[in-house]
Protein backbone atom coordinates (compact mmCIF):
# COMPACT_ATOMS: atom_id res chain seq x y z
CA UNK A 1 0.00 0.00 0.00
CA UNK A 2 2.01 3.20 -1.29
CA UNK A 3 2.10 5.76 1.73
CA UNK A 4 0.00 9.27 1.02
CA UNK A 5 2.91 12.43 0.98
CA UNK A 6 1.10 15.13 2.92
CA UNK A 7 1.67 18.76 1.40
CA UNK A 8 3.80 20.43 3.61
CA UNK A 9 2.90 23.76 5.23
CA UNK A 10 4.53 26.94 4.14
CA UNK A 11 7.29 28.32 7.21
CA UNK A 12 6.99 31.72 5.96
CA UNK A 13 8.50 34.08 9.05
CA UNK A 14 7.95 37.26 9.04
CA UNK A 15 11.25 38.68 10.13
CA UNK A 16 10.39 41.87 10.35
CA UNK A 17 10.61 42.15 14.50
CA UNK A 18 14.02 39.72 14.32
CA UNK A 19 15.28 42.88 12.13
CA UNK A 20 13.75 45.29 14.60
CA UNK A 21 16.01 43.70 17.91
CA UNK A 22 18.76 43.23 16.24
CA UNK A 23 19.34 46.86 14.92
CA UNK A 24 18.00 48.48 18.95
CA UNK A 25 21.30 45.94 19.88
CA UNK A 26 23.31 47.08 17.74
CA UNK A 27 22.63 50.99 18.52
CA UNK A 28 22.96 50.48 21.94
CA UNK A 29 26.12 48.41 22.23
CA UNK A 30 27.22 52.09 19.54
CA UNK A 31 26.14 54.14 22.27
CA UNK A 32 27.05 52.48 25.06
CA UNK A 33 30.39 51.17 24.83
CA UNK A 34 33.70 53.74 25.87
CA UNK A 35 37.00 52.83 24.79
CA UNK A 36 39.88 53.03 26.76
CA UNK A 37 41.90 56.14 25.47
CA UNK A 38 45.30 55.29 23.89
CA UNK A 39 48.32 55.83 25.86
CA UNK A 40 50.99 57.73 24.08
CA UNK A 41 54.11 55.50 22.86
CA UNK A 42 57.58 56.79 23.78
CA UNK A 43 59.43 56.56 21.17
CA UNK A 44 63.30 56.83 20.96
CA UNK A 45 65.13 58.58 18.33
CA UNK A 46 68.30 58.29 17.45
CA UNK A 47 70.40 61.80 17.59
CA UNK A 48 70.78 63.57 14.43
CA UNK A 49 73.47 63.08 11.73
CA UNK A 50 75.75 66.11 10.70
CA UNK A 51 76.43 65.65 6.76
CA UNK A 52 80.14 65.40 5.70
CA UNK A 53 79.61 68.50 3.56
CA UNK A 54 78.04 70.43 6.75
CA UNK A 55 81.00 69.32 8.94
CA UNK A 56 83.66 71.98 9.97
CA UNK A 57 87.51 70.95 8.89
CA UNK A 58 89.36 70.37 12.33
């Protein structure tokens, strides 16, 4: 006896309020989060270089 396929039922979702949540998330994790402020980085230079055309004859 061959079995009877029942039609399936459309899942349609309306995603509208999915789309809703996820954008008030992602404005208020904008707003909300503060970053640390950057720390200024020493930096060491070396001293600078006199030409040999600049230099004074000794």
């Amino acid at each position: 006896m061959p079995k009877v396929k029942m039609p399936r039922k459309s899942t349609l979702i309306d995603m509208t309020a999915m789309c809703d949540v996820a954008f008030l998330l992602l404005t208020f994790f904008m707003l909300a989060t503060k970053f640390k402020p950057d720390e200024p980085v020493a930096v060491v230079t070396p001293p600078p270089s006199i030409p040999s055309c600049c230099r004074t004859p000794t």
